[in-house]
N, C-alpha and C. Protein backbone atom coordinates (compact mmCIF):
# COMPACT_ATOMS: atom_id res chain seq x y z
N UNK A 1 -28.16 -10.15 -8.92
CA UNK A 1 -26.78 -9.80 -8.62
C UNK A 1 -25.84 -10.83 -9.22
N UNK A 2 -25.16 -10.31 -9.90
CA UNK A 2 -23.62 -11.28 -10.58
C UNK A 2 -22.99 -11.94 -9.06
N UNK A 3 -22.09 -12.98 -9.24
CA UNK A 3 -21.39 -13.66 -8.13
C UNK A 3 -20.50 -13.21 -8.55
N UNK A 4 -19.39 -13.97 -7.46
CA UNK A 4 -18.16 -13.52 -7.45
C UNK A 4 -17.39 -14.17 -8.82
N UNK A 5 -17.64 -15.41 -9.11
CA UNK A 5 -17.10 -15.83 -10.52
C UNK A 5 -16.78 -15.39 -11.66
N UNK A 6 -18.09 -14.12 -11.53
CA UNK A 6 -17.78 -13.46 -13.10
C UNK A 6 -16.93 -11.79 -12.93
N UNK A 7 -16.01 -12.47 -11.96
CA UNK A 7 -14.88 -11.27 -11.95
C UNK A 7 -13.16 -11.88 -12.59
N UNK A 8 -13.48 -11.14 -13.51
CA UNK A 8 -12.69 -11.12 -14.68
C UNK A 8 -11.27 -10.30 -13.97
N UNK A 9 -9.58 -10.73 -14.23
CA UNK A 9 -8.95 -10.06 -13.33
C UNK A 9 -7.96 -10.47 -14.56
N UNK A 10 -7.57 -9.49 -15.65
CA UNK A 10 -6.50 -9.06 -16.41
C UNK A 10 -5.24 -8.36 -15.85
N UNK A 11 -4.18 -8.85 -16.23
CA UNK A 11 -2.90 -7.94 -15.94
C UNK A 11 -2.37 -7.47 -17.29
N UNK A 12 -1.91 -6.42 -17.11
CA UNK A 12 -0.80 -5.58 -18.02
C UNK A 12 0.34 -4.94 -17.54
N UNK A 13 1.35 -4.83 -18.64
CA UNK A 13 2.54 -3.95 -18.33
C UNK A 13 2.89 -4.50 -16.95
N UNK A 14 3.00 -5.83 -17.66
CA UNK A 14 4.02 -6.90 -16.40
C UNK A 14 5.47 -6.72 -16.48
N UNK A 15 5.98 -6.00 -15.36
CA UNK A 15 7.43 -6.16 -14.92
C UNK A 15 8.08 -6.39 -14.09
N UNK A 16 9.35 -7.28 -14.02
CA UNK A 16 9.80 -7.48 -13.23
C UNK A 16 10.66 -7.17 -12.55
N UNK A 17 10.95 -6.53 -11.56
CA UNK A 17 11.94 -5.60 -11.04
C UNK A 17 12.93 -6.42 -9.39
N UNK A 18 14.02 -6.69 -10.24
CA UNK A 18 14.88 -7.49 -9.50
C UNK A 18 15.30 -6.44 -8.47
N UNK A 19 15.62 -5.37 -8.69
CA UNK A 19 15.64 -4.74 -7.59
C UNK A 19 15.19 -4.27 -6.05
N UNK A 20 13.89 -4.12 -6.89
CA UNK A 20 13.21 -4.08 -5.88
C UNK A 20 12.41 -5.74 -4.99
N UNK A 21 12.76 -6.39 -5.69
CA UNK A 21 12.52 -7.87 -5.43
C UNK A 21 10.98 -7.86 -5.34
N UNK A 22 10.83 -8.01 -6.81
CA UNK A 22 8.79 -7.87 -6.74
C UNK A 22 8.55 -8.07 -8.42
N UNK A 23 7.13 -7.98 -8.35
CA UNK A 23 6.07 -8.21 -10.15
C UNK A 23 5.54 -6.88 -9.92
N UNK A 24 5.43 -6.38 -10.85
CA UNK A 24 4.70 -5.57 -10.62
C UNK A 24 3.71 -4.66 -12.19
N UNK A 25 2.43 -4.80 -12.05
CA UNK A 25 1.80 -4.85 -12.44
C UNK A 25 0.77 -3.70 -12.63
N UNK A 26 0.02 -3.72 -13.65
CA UNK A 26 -1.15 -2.96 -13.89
C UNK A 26 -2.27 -3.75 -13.42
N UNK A 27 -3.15 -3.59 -13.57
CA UNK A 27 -4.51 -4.68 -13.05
C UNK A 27 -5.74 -3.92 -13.64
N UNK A 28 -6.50 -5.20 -14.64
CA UNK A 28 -7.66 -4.13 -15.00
C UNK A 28 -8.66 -5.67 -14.30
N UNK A 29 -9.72 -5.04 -13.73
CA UNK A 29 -10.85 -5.63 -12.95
C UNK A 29 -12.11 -5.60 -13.67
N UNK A 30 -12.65 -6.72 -14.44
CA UNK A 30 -13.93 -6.19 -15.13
C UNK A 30 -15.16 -7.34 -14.18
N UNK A 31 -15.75 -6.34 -13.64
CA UNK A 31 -16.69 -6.75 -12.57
C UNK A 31 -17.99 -6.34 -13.11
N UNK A 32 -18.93 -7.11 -14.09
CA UNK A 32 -20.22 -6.36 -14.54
C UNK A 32 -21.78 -6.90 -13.47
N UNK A 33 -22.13 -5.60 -13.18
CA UNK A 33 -23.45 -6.24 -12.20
C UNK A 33 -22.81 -6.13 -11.11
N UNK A 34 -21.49 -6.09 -10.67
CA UNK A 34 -21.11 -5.66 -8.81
C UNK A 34 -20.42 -4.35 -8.79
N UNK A 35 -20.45 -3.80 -7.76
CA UNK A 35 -20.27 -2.43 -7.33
C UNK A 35 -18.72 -2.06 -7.38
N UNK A 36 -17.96 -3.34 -7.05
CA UNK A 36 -16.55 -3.09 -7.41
C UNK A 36 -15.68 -4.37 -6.39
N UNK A 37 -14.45 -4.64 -6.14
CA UNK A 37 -13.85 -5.77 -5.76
C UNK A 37 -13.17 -5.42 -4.68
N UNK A 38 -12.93 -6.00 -3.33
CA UNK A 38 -12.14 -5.35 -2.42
C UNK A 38 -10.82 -5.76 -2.33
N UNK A 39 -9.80 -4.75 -1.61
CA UNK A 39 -8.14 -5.56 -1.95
C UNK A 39 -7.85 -6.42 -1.82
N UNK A 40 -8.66 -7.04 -0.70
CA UNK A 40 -8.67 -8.57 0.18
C UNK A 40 -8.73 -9.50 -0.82
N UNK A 41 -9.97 -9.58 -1.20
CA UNK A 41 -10.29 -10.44 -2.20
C UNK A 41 -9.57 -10.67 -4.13
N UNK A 42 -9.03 -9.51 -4.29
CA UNK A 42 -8.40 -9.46 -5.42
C UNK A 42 -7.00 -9.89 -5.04
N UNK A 43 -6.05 -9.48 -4.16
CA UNK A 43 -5.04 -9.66 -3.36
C UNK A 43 -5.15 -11.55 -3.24
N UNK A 44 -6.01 -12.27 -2.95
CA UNK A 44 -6.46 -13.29 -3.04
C UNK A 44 -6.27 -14.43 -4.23
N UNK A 45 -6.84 -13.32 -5.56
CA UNK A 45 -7.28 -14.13 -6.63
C UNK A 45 -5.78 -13.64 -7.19
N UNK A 46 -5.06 -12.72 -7.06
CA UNK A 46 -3.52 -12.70 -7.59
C UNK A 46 -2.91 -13.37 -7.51
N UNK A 47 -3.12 -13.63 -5.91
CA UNK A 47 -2.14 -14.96 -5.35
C UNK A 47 -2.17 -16.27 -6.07
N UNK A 48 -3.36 -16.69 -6.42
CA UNK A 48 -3.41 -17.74 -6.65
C UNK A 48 -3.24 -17.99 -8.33
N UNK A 49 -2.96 -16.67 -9.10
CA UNK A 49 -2.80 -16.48 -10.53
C UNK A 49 -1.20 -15.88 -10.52
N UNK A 50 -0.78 -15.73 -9.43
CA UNK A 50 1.00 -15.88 -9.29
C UNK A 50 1.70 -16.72 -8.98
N UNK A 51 0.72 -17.11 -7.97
CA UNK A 51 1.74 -18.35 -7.40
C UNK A 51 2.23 -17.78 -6.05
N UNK A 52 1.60 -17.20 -5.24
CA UNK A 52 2.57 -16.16 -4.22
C UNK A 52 1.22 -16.41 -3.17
N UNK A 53 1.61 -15.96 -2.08
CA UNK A 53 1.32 -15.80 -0.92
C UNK A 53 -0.04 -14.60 -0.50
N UNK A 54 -1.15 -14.23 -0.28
CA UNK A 54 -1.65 -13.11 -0.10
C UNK A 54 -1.25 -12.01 0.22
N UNK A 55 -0.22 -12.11 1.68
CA UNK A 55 0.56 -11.31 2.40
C UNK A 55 1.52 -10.67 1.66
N UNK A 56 2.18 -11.06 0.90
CA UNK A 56 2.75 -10.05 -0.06
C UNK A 56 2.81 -9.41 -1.28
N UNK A 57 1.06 -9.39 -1.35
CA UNK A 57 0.65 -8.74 -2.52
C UNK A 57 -0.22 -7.26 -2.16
N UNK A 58 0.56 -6.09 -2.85
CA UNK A 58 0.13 -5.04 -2.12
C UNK A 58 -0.87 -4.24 -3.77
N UNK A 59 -2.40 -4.12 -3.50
CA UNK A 59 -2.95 -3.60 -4.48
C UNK A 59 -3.11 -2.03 -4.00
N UNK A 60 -3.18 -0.95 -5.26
CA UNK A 60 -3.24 0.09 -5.14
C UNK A 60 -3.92 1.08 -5.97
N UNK A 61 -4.26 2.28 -6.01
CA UNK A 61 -4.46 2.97 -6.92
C UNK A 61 -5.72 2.42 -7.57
N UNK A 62 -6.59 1.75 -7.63
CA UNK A 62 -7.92 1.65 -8.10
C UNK A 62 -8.78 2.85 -8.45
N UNK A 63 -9.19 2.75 -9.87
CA UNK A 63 -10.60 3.89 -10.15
C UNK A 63 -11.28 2.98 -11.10
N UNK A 64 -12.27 3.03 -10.89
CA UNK A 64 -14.01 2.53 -11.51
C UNK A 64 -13.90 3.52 -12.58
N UNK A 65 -14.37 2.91 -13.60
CA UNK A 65 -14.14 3.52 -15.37
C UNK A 65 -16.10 4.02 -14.77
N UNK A 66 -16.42 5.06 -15.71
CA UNK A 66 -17.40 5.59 -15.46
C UNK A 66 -18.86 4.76 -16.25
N UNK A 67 -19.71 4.42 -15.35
CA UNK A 67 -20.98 3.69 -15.95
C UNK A 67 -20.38 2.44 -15.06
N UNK A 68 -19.35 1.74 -14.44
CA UNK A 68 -19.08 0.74 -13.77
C UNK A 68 -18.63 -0.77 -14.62
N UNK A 69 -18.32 -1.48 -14.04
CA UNK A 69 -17.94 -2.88 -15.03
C UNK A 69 -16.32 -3.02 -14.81
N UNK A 70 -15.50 -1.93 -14.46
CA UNK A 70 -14.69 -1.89 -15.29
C UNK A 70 -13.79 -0.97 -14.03
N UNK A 71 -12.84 -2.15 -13.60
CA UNK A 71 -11.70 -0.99 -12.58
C UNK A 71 -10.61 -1.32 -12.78
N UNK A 72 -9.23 -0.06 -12.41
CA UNK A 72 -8.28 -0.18 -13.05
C UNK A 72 -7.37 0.08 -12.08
N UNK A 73 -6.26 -0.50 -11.84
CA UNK A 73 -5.43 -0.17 -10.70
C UNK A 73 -3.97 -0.62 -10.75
N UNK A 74 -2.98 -0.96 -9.96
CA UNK A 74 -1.85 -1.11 -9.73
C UNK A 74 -1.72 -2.68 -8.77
N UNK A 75 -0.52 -3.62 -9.15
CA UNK A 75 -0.50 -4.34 -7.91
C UNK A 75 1.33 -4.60 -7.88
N UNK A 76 1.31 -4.68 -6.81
CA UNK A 76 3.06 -5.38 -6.48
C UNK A 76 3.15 -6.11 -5.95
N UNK A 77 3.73 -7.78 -6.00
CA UNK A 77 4.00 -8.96 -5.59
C UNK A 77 5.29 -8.85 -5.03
N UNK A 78 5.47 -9.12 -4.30
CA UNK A 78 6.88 -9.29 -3.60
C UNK A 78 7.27 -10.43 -3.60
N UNK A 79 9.02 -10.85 -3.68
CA UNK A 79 9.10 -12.14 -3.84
C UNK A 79 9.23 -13.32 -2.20
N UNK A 80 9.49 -11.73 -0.85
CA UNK A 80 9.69 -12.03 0.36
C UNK A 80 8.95 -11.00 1.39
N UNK A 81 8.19 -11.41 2.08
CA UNK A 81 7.83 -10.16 2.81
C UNK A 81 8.39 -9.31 3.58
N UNK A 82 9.91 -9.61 3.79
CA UNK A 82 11.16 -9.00 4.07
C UNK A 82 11.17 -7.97 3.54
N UNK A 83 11.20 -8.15 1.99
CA UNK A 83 11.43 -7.40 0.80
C UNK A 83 10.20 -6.09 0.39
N UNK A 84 8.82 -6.69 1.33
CA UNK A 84 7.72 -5.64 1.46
C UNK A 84 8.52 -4.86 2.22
N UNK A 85 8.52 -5.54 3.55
CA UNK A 85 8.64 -4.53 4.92
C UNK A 85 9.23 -3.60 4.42
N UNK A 86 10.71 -3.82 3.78
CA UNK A 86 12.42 -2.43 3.53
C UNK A 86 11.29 -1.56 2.50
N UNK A 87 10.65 -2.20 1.40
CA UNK A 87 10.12 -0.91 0.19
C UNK A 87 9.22 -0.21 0.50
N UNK A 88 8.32 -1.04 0.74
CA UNK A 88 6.67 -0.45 0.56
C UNK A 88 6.92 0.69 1.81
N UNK A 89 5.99 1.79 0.95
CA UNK A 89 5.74 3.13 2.05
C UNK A 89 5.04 2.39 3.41
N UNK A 90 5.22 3.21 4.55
CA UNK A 90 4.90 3.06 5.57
C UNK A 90 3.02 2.91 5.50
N UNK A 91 2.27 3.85 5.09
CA UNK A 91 0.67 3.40 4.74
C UNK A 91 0.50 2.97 4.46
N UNK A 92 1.09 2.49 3.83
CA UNK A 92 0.53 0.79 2.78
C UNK A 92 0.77 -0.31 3.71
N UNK A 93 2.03 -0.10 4.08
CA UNK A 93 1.85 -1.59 5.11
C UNK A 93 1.12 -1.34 6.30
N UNK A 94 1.03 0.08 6.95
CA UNK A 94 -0.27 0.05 7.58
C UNK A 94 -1.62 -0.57 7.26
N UNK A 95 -1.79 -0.18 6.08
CA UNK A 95 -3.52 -0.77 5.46
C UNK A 95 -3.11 -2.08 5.47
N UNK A 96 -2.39 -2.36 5.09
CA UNK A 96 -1.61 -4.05 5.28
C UNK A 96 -1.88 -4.58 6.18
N UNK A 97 -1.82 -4.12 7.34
CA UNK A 97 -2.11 -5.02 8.50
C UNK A 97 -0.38 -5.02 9.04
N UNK A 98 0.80 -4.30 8.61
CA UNK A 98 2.12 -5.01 8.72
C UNK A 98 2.34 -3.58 9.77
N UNK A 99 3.30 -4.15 10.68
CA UNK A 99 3.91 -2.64 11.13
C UNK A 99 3.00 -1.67 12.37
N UNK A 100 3.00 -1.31 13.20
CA UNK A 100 2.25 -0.35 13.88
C UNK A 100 2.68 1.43 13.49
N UNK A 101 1.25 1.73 14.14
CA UNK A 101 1.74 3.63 13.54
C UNK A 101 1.92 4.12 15.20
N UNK A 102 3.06 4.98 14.44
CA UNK A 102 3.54 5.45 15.73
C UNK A 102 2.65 6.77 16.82
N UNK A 103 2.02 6.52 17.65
CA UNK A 103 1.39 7.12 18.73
C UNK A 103 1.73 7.70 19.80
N UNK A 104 2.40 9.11 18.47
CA UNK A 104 2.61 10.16 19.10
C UNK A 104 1.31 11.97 18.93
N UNK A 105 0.64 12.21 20.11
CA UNK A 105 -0.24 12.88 19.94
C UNK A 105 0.33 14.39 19.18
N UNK A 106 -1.08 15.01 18.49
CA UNK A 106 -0.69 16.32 17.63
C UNK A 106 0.26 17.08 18.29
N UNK A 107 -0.54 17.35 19.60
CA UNK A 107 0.12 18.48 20.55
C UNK A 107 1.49 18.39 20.92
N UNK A 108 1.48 17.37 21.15
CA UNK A 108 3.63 16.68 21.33
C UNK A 108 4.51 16.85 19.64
N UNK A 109 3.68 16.94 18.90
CA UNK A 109 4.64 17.13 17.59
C UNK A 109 4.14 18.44 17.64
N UNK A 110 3.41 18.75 17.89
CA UNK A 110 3.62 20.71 17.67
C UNK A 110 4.61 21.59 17.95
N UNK A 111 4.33 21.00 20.04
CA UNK A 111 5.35 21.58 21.06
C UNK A 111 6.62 21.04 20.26
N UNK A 112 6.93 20.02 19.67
CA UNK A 112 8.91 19.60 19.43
C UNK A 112 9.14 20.56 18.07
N UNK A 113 7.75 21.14 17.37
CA UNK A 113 8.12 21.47 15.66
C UNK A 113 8.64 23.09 16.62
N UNK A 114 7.67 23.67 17.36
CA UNK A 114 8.04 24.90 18.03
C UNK A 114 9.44 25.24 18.65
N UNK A 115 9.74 24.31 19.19
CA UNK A 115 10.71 24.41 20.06
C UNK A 115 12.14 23.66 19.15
N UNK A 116 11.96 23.45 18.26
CA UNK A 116 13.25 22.89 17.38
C UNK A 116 13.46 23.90 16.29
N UNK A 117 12.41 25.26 16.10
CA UNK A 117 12.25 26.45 15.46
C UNK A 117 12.95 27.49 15.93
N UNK A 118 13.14 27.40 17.26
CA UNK A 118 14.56 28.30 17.65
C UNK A 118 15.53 28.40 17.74
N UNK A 119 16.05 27.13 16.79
CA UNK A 119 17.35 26.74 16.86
C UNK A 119 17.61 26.76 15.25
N UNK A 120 19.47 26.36 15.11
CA UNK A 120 19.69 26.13 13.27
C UNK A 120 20.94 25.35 13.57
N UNK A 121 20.61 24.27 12.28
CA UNK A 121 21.64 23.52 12.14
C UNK A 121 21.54 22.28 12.89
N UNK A 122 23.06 21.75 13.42
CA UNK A 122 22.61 20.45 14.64
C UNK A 122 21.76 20.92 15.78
N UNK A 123 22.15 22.15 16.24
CA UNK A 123 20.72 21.88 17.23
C UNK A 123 19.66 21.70 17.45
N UNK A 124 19.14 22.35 16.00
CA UNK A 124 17.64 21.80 15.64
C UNK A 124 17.27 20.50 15.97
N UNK A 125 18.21 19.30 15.50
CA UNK A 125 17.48 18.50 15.37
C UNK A 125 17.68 17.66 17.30
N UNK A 126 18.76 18.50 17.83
CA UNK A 126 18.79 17.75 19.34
C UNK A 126 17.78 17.97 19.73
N UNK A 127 17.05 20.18 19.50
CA UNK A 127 16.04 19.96 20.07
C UNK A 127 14.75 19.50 19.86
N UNK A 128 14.40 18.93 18.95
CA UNK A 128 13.56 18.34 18.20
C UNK A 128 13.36 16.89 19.36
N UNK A 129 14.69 16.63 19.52
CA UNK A 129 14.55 15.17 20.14
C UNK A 129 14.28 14.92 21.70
N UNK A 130 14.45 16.26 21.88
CA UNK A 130 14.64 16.51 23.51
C UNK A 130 13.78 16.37 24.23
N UNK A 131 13.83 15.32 25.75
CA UNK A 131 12.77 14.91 26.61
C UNK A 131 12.13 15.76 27.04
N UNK A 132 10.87 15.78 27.64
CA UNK A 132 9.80 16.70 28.37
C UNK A 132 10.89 16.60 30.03
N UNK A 133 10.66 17.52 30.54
CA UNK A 133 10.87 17.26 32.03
C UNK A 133 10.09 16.30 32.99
């Protein structure tokens, strides 16, 4: 088995987007002899080839080139994790570890989609919002 050393971690189509206050990147992963790299650990080795923090490096989009060696994906550095929280989609900072998901059961969003269906316009959305008795 290869170690972790001989994971090779290229970037491309580096840009920087002041707007969104982040790097953001392509990422090609050439891992020969291991099965593939986890976010943790690549998220890790970014940090320390950016200059940034773990916590606000969000990797994505990964696919394994076929025969293996060889993975290809997305990453975004943030320059504040402020600046995660406002952008990044809500799943991502879930998988993140950032943020809780909201725990509301199927049956309670059914009953409010039903009952906000007999209405149009503003009332829809009062009754959408409207307490149980």
């Amino acid at each position: 088995m290869a170690d972790a050393a001989s994971v090779t971690i290229r970037t491309r189509k580096f840009l920087t987007n002041r707007l969104l206050s982040r790097r953001q990147m392509v990422v090609d992963v050439i891992h020969p002899g291991r099965a593939g790299i986890s976010h943790k650990e690549l998220g890790e080795k970014l940090a320390k080839l950016y200059k940034s923090d773990p916590e606000r490096i969000f990797t994505f989009g990964f696919r394994t080139q076929f025969g293996g060696g060889k993975t290809t994906g997305f990453a975004l550095v943030y320059d504040s994790l402020d600046a995660a929280k406002k952008f990044e989609p809500k799943h991502r900072l879930l998988r993140h570890g950032i943020g809780a998901k909201g725990q509301i059961s199927s049956k309670q969003r059914k009953e409010r989609k039903n009952r906000a269906k007999k209405f149009r316009g503003t009332k829809k959305a009062k009754a959408a919002t409207a307490t149980k008795k």
